[in-house]
PDB file of N, CA and C in Angstrom:
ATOM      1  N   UNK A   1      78.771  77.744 131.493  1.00  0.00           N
ATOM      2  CA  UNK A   1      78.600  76.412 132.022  1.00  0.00           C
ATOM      3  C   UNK A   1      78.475  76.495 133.532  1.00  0.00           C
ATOM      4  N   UNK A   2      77.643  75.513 134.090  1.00  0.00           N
ATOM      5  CA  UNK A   2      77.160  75.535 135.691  1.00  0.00           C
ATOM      6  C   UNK A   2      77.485  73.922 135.804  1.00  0.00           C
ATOM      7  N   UNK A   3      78.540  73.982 137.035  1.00  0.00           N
ATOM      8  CA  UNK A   3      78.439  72.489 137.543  1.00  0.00           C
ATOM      9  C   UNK A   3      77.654  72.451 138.682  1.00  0.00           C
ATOM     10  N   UNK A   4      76.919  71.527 139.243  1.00  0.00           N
ATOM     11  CA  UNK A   4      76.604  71.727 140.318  1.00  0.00           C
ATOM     12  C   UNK A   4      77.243  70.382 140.918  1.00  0.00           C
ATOM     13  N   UNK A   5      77.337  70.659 142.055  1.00  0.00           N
ATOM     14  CA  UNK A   5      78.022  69.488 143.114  1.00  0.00           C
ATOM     15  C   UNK A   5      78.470  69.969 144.337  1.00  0.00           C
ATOM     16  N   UNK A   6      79.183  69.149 145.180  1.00  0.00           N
ATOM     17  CA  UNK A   6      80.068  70.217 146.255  1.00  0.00           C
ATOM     18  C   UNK A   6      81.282  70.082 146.366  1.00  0.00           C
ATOM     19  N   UNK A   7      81.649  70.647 147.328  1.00  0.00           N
ATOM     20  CA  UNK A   7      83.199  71.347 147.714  1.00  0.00           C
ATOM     21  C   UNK A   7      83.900  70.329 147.704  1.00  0.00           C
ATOM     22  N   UNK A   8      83.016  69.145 148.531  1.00  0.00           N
ATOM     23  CA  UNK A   8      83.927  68.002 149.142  1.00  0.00           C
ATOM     24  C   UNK A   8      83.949  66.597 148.680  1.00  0.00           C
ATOM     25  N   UNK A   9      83.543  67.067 146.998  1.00  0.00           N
ATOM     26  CA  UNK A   9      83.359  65.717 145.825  1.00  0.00           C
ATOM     27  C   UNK A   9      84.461  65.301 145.371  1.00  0.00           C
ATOM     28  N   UNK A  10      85.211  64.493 145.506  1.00  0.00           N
ATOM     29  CA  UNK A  10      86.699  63.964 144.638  1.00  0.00           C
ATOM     30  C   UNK A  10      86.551  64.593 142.870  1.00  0.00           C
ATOM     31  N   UNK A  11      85.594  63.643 142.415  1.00  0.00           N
ATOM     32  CA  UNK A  11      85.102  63.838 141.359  1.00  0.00           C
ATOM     33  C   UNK A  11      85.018  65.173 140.822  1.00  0.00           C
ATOM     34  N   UNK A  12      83.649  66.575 141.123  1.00  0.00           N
ATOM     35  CA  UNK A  12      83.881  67.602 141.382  1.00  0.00           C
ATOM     36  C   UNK A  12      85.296  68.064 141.242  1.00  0.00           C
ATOM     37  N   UNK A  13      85.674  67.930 141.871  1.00  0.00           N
ATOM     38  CA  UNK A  13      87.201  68.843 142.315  1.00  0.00           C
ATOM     39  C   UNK A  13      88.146  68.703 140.757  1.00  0.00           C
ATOM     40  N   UNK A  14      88.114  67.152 140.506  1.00  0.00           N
ATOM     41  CA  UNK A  14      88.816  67.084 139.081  1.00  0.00           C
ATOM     42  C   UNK A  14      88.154  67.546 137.922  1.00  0.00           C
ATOM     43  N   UNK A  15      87.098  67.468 137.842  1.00  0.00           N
ATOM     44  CA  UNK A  15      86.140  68.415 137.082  1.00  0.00           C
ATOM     45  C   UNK A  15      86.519  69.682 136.836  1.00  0.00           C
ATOM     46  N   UNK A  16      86.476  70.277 138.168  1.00  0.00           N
ATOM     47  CA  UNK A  16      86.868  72.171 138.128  1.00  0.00           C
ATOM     48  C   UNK A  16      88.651  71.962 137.701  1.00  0.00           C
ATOM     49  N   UNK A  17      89.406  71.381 138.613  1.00  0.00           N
ATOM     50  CA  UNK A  17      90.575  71.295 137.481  1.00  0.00           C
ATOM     51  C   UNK A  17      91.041  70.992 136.231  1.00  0.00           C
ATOM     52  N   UNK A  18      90.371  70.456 135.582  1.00  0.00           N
ATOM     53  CA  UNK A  18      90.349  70.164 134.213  1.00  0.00           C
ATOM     54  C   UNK A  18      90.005  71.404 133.409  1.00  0.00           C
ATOM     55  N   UNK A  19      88.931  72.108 133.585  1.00  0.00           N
ATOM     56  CA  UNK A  19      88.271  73.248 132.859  1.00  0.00           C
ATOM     57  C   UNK A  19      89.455  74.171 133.492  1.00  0.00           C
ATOM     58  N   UNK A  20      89.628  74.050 134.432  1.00  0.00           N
ATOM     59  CA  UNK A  20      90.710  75.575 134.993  1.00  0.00           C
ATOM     60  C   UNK A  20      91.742  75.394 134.096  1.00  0.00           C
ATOM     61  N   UNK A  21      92.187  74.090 134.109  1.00  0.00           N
ATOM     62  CA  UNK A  21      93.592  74.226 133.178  1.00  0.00           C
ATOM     63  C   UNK A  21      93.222  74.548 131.626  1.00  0.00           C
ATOM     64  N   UNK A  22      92.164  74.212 131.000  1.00  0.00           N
ATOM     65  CA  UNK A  22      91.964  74.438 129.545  1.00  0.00           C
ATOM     66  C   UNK A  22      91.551  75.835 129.851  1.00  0.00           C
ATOM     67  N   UNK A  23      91.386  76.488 130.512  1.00  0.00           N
ATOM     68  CA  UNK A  23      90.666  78.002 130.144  1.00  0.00           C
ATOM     69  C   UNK A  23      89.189  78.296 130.464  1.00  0.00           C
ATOM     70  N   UNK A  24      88.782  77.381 130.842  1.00  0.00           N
ATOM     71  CA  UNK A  24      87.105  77.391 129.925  1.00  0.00           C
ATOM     72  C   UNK A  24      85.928  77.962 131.513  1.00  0.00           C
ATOM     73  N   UNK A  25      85.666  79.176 130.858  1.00  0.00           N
ATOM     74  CA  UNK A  25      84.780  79.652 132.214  1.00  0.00           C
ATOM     75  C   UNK A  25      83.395  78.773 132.578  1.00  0.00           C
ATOM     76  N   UNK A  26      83.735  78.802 133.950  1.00  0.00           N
ATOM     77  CA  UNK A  26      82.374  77.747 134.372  1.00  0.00           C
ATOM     78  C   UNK A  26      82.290  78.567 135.789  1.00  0.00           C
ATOM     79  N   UNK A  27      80.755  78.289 136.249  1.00  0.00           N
ATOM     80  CA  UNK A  27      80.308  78.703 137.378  1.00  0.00           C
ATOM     81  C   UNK A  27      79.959  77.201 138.312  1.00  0.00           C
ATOM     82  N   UNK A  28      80.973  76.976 139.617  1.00  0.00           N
ATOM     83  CA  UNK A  28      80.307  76.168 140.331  1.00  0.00           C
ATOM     84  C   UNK A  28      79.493  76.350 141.692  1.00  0.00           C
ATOM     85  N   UNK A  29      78.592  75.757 141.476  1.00  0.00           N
ATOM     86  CA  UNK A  29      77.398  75.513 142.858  1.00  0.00           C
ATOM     87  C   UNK A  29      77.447  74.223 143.574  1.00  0.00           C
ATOM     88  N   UNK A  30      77.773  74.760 145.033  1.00  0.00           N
ATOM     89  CA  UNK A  30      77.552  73.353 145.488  1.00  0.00           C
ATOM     90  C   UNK A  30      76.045  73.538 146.096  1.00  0.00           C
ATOM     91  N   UNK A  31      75.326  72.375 145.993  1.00  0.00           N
ATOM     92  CA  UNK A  31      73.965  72.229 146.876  1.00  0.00           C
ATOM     93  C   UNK A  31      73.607  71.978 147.482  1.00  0.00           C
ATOM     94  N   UNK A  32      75.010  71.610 148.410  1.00  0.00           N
ATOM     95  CA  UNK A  32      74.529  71.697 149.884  1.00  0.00           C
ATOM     96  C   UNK A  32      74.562  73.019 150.330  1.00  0.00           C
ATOM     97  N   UNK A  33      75.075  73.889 149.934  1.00  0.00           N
ATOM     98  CA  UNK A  33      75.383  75.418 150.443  1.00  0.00           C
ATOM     99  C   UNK A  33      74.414  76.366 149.970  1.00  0.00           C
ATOM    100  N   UNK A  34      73.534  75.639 148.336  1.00  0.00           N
ATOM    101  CA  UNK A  34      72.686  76.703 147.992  1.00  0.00           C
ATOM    102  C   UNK A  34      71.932  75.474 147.148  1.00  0.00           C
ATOM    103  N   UNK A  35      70.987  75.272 147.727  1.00  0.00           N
ATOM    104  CA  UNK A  35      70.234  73.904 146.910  1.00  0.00           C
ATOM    105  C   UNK A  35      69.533  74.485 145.731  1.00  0.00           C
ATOM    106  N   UNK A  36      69.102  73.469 145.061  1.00  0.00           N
ATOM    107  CA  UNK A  36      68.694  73.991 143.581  1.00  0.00           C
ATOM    108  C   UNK A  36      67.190  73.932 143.923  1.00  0.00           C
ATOM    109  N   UNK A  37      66.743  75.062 143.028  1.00  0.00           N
ATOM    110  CA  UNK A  37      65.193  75.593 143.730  1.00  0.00           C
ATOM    111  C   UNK A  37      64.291  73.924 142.589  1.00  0.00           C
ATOM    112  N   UNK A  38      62.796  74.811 142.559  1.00  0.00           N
ATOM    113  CA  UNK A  38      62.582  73.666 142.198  1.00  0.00           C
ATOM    114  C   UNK A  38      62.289  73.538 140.554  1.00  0.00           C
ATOM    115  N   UNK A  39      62.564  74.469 140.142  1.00  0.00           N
ATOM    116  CA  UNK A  39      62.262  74.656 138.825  1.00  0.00           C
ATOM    117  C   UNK A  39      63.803  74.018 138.078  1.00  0.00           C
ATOM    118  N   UNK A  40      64.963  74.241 138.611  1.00  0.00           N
ATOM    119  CA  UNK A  40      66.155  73.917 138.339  1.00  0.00           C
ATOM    120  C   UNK A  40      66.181  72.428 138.663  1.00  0.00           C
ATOM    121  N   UNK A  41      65.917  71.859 139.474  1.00  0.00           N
ATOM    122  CA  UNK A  41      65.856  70.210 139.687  1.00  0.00           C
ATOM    123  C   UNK A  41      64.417  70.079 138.874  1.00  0.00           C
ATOM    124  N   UNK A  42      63.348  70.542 138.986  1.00  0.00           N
ATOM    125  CA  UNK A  42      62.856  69.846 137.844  1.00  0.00           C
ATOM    126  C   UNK A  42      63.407  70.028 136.294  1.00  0.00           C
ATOM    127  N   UNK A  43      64.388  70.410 135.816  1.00  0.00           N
ATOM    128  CA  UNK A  43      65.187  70.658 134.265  1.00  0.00           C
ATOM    129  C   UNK A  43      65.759  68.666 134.507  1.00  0.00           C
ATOM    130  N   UNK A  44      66.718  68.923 136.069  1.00  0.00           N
ATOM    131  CA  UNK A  44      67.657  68.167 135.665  1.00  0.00           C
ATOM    132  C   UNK A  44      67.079  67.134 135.988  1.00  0.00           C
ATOM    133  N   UNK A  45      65.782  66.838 136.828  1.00  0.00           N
ATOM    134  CA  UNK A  45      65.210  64.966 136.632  1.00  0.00           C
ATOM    135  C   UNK A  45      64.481  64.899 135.496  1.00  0.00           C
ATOM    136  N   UNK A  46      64.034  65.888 134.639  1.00  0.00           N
ATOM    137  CA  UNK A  46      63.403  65.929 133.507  1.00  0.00           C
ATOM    138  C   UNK A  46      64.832  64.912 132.348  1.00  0.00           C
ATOM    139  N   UNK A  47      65.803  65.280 132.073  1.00  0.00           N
ATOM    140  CA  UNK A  47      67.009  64.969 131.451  1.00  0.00           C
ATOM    141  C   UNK A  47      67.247  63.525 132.019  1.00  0.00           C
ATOM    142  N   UNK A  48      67.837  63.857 133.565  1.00  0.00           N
ATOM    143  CA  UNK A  48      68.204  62.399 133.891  1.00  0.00           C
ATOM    144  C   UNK A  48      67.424  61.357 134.913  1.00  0.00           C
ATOM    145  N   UNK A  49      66.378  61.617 135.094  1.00  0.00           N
ATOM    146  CA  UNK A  49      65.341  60.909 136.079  1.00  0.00           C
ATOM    147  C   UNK A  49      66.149  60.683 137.244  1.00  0.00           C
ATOM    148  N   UNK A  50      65.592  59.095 137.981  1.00  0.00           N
ATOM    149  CA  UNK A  50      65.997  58.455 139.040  1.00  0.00           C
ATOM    150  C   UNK A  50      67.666  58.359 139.424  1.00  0.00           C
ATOM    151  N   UNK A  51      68.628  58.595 137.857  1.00  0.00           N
ATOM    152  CA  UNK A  51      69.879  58.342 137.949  1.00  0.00           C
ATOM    153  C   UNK A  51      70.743  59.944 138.499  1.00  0.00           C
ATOM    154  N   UNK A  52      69.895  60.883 138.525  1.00  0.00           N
ATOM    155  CA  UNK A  52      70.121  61.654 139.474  1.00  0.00           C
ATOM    156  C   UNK A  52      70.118  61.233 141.190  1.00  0.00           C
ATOM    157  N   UNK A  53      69.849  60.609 141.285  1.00  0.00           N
ATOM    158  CA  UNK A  53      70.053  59.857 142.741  1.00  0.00           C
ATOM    159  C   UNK A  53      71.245  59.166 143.188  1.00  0.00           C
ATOM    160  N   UNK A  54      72.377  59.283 143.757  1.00  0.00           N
ATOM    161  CA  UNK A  54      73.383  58.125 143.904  1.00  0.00           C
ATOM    162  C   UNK A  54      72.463  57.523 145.325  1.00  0.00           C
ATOM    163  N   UNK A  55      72.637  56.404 145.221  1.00  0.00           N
ATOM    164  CA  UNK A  55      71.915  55.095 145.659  1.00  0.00           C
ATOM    165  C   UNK A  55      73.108  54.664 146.604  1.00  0.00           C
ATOM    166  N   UNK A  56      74.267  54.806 146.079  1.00  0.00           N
ATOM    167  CA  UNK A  56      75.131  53.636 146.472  1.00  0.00           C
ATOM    168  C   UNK A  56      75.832  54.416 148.090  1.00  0.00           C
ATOM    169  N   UNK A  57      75.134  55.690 148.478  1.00  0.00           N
ATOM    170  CA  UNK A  57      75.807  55.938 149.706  1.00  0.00           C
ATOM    171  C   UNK A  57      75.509  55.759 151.008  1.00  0.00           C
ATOM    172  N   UNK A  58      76.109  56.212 151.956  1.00  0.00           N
ATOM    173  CA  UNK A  58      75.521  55.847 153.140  1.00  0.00           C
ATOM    174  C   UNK A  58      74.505  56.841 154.000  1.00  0.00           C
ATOM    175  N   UNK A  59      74.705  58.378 152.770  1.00  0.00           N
ATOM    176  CA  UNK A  59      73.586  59.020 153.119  1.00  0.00           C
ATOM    177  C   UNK A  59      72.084  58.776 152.753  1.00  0.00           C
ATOM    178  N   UNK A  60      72.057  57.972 151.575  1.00  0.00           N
ATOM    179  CA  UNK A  60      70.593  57.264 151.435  1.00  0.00           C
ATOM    180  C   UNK A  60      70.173  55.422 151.732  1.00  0.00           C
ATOM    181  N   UNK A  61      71.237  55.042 152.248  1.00  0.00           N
ATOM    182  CA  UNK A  61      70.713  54.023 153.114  1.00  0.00           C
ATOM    183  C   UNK A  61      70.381  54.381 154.598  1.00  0.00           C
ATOM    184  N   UNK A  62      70.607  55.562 154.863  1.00  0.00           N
ATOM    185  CA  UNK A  62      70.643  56.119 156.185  1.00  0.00           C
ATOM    186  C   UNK A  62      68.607  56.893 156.153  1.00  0.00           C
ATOM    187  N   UNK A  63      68.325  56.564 154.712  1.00  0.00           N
ATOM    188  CA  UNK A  63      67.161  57.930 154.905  1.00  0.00           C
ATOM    189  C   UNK A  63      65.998  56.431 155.581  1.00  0.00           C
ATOM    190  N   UNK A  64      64.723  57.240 155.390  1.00  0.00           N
ATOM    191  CA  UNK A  64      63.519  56.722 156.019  1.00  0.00           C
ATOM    192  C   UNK A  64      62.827  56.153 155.325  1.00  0.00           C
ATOM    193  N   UNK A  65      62.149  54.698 155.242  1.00  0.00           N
ATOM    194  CA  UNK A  65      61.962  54.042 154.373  1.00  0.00           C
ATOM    195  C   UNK A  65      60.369  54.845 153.305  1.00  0.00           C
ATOM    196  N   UNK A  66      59.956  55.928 154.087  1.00  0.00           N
ATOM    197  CA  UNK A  66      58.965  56.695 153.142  1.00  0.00           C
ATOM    198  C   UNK A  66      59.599  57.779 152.147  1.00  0.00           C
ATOM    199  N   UNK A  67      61.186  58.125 153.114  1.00  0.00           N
ATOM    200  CA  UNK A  67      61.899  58.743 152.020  1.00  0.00           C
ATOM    201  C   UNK A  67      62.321  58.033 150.893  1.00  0.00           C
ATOM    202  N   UNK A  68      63.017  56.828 151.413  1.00  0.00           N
ATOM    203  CA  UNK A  68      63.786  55.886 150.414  1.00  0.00           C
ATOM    204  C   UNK A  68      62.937  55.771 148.940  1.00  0.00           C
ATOM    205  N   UNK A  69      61.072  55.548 149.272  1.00  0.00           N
ATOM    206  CA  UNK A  69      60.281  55.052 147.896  1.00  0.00           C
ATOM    207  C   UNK A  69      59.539  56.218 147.623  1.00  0.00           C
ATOM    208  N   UNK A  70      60.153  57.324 147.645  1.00  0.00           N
ATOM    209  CA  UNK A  70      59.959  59.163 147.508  1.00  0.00           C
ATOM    210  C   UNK A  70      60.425  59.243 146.069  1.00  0.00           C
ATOM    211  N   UNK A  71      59.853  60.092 145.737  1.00  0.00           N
ATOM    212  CA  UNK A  71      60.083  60.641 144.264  1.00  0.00           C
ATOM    213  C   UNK A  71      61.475  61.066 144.095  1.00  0.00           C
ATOM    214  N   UNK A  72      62.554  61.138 142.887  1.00  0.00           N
ATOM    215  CA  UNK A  72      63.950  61.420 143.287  1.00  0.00           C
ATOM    216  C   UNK A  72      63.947  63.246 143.721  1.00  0.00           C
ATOM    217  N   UNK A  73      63.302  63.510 143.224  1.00  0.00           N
ATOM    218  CA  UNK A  73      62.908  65.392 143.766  1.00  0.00           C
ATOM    219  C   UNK A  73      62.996  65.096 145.120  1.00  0.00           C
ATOM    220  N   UNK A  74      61.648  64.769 145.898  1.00  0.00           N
ATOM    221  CA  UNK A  74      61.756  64.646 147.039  1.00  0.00           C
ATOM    222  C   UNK A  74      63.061  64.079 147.722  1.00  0.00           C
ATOM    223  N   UNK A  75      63.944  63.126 147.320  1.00  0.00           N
ATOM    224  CA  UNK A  75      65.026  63.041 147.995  1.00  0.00           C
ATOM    225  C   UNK A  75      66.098  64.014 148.144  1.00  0.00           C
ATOM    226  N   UNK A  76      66.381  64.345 147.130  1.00  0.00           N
ATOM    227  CA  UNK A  76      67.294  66.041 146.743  1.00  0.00           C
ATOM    228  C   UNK A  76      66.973  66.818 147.537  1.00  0.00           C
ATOM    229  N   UNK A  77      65.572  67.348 147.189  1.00  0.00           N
ATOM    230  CA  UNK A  77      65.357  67.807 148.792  1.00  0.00           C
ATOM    231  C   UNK A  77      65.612  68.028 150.072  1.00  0.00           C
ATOM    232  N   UNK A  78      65.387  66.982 150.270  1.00  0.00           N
ATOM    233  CA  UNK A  78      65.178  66.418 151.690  1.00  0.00           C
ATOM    234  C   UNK A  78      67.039  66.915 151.930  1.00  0.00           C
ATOM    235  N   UNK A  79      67.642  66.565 151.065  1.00  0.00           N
ATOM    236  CA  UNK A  79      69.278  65.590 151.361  1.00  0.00           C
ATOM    237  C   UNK A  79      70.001  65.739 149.942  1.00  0.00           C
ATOM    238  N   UNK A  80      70.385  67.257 149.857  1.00  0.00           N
ATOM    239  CA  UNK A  80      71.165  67.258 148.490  1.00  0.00           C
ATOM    240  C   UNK A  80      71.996  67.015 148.443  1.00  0.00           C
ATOM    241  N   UNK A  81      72.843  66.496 149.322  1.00  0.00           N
ATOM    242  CA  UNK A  81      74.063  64.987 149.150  1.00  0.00           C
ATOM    243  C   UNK A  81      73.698  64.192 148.247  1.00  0.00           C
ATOM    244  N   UNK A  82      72.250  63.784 148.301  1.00  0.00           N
ATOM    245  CA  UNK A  82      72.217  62.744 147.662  1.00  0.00           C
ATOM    246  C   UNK A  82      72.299  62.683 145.958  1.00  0.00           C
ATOM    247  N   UNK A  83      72.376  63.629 145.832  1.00  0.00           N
ATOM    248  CA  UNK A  83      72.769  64.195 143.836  1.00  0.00           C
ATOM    249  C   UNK A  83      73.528  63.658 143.171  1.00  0.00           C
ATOM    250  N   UNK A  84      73.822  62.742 142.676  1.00  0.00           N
ATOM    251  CA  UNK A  84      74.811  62.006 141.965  1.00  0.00           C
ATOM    252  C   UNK A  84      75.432  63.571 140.903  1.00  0.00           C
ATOM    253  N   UNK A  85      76.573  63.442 141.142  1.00  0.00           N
ATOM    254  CA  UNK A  85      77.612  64.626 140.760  1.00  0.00           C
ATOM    255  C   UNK A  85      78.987  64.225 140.230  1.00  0.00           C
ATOM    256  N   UNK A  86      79.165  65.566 139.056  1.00  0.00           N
ATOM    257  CA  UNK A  86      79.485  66.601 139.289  1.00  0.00           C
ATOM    258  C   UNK A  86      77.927  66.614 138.165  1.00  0.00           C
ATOM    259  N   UNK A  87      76.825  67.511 137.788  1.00  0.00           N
ATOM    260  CA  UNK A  87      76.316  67.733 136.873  1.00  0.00           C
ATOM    261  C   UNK A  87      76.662  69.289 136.430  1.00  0.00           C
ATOM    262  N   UNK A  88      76.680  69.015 135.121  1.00  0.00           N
ATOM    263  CA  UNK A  88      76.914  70.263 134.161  1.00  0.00           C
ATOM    264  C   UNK A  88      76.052  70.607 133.249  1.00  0.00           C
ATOM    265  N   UNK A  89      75.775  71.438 133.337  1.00  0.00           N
ATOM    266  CA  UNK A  89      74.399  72.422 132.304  1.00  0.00           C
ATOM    267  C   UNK A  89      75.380  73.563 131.370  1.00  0.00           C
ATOM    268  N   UNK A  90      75.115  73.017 130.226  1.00  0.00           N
ATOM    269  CA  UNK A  90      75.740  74.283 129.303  1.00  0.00           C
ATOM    270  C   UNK A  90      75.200  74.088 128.368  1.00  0.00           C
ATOM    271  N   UNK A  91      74.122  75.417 128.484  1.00  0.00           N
ATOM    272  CA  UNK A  91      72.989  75.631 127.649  1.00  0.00           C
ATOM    273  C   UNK A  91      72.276  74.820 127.494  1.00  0.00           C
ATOM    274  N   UNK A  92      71.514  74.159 126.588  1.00  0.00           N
ATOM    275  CA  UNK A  92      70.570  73.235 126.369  1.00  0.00           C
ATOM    276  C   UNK A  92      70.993  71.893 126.474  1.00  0.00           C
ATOM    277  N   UNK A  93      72.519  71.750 126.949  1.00  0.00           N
ATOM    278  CA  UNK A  93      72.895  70.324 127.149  1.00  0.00           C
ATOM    279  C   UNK A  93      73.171  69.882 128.181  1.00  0.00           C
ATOM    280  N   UNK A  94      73.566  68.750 128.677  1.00  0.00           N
ATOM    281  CA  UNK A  94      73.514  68.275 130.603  1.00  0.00           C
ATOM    282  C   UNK A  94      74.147  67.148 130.729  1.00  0.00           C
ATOM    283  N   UNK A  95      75.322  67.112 131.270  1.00  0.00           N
ATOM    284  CA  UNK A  95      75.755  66.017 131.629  1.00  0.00           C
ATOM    285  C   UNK A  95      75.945  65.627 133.225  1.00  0.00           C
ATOM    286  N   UNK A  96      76.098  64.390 133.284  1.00  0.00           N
ATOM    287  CA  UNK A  96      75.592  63.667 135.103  1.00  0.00           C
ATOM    288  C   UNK A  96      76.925  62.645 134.669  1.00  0.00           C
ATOM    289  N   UNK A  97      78.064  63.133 136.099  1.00  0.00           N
ATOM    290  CA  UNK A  97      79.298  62.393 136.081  1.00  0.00           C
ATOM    291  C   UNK A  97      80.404  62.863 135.453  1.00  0.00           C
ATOM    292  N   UNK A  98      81.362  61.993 136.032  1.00  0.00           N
ATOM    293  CA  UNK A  98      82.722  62.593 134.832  1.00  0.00           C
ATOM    294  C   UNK A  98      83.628  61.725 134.327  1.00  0.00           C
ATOM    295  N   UNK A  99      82.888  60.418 133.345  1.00  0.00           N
ATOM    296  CA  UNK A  99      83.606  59.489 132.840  1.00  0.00           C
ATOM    297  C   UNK A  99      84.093  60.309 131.736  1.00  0.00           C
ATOM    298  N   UNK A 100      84.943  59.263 131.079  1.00  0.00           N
ATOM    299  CA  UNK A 100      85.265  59.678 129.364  1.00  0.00           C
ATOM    300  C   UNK A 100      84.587  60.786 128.334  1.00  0.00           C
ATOM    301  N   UNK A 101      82.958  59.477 128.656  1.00  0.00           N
ATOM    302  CA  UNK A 101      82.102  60.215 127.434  1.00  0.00           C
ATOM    303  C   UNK A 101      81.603  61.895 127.913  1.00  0.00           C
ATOM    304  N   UNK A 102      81.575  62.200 129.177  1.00  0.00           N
ATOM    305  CA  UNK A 102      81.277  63.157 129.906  1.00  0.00           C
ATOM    306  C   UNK A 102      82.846  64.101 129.626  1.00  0.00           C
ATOM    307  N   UNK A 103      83.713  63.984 130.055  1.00  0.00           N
ATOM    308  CA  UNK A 103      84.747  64.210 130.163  1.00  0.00           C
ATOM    309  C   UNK A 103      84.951  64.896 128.744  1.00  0.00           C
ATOM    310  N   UNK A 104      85.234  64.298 127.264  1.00  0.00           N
ATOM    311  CA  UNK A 104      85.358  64.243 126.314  1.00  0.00           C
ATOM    312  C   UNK A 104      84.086  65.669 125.711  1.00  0.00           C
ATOM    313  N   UNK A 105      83.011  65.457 126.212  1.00  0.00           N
ATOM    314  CA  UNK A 105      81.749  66.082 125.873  1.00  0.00           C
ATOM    315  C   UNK A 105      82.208  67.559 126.597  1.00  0.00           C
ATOM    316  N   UNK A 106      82.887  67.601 127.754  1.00  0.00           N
ATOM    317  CA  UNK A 106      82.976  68.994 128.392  1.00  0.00           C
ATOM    318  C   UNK A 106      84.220  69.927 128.352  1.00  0.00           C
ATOM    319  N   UNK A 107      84.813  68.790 128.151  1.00  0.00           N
ATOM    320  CA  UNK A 107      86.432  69.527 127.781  1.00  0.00           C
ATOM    321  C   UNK A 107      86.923  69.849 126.224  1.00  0.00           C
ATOM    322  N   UNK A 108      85.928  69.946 125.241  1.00  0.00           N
ATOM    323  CA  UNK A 108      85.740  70.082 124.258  1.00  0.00           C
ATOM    324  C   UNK A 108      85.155  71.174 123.884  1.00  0.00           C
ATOM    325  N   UNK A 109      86.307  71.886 123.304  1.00  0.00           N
ATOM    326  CA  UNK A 109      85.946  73.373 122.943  1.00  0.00           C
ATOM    327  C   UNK A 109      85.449  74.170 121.688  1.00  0.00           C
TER     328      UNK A 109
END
């Protein structure tokens, strides 16, 4: 399993503690430190489109209004803050976030 997110995600962080305490080996990437090339972001807007984008921060009200109506690739890009996180890839499956149904789906062995 691969999460990707970063160091300095609330979210993230309870993520990797959860799996640490059950046992369960996972590899995390953050992308601001090693961004995802483009074959790897095209998997994960293929799965979750536009909702790969968090919208609601102040790093993408901050972008440029040719960035803002940019493809969600191109924003990642540009600004891989902007990744709505923690996402997890294990194997052919993918989850974006860490509610319940996410939660339930990953901590499940």
């Amino acid at each position: 399993m691969i999460i990707y997110g970063l160091n300095t995600c609330a979210d993230c962080n309870k993520a990797r503690k959860a799996l640490e305490a059950i046992g369960k080996d996972f590899t995390f990437r953050d992308v601001r430190a090693e961004p995802l090339s483009e074959a790897e972001l095209g998997v994960l807007i293929a799965e979750f489109g536009d909702r790969l984008v968090d919208r609601t921060t102040n790093d993408w009200r901050g972008l440029s209004d040719w960035l803002k109506h940019s493809e969600a690739e191109d924003q990642i890009t540009a600004k891989p803050k902007l990744m709505a996180r923690p996402v997890f890839q294990d194997g052919d499956s993918c989850y974006l976030g860490w509610d319940e149904t996410v939660q339930a789906a990953v901590l499940a062995e």
